[in-house]
Protein backbone atom coordinates (compact mmCIF):
# COMPACT_ATOMS: atom_id res chain seq x y z
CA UNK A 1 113.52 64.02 111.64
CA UNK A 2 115.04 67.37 113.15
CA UNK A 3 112.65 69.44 115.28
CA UNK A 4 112.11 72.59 113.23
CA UNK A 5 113.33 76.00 115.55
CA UNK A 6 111.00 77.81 116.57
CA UNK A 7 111.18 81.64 116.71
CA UNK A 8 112.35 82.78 119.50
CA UNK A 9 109.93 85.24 121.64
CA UNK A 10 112.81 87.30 122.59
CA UNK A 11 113.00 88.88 119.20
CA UNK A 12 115.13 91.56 118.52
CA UNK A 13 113.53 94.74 116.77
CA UNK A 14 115.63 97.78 115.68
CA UNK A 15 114.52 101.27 116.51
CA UNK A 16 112.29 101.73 112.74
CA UNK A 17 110.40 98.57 113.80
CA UNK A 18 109.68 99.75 117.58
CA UNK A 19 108.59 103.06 116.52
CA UNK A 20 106.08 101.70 113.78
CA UNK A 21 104.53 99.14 115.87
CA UNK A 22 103.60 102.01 118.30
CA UNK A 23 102.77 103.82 115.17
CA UNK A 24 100.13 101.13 114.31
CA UNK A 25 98.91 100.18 118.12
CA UNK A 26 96.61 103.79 117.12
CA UNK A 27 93.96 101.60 115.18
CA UNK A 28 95.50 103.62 111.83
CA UNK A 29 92.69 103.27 109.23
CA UNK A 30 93.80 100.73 105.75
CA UNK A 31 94.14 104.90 103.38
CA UNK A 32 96.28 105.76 106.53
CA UNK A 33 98.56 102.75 106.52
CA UNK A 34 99.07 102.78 102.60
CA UNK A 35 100.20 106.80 103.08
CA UNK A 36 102.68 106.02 105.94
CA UNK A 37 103.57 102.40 103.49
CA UNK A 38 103.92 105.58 100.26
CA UNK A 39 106.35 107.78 102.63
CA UNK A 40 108.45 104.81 103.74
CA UNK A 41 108.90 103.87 99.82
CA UNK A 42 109.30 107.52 98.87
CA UNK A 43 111.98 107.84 102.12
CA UNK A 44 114.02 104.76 100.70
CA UNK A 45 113.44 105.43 97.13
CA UNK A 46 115.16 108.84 97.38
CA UNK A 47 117.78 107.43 100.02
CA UNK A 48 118.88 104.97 96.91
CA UNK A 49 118.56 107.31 94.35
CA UNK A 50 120.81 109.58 96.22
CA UNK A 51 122.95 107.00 96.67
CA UNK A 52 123.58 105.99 92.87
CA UNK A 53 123.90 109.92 91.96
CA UNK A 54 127.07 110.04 94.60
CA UNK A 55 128.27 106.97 93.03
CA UNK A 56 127.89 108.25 89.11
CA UNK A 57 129.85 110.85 90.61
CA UNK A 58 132.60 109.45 91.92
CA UNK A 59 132.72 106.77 89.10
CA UNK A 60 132.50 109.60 86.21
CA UNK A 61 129.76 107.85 84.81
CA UNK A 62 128.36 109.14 81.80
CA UNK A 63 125.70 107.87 79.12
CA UNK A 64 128.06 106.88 77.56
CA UNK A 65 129.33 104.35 80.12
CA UNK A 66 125.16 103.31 79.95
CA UNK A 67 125.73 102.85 76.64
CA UNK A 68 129.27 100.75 76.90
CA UNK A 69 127.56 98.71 79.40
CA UNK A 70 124.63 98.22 77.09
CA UNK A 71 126.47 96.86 74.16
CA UNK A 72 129.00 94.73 76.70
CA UNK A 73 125.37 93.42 77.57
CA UNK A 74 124.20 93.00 74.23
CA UNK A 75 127.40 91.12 72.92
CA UNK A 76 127.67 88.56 75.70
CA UNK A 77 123.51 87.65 75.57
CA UNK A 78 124.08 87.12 71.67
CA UNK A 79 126.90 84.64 72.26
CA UNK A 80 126.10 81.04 72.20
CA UNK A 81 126.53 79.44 76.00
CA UNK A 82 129.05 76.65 75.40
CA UNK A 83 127.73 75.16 78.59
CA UNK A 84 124.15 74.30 77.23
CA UNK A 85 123.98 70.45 76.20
């Protein structure tokens, strides 16, 4: 049986996870942590969202493309899979 790897204790953190480990060696209280946890999500939420608006942009997307996609969606679910046995 092969030896299962262990992790190696050189592990490589990037810069977010250095600064938030010397974030938490402060002894954060648990309402503390879940803030900091709520601005992280927020951060990334809004990073993504940010993200898609560039993209419907760019694309032209419209609800009407939503609403393409939607039927295209709707059509192919209602289709019998030839694959099933």
């Amino acid at each position: 049986m092969p030896k299962k790897k262990q992790p190696s204790s050189s592990t490589k953190f990037s810069n977010l996870q250095h600064e938030l480990l010397k974030l938490y060696s402060y002894g954060m209280s648990d309402e503390e942590v879940k803030d900091i946890e709520k601005m992280l999500a927020d951060y990334f939420t809004k990073k993504a969202d940010d993200e898609m608006n560039k993209l419907w942009k760019v694309k032209r997307w419209t609800q009407e493309t939503m609403k393409e996609w939607q039927m295209t969606d709707l059509q192919e679910s209602s289709q019998p899979n030839s694959s099933k046995s």
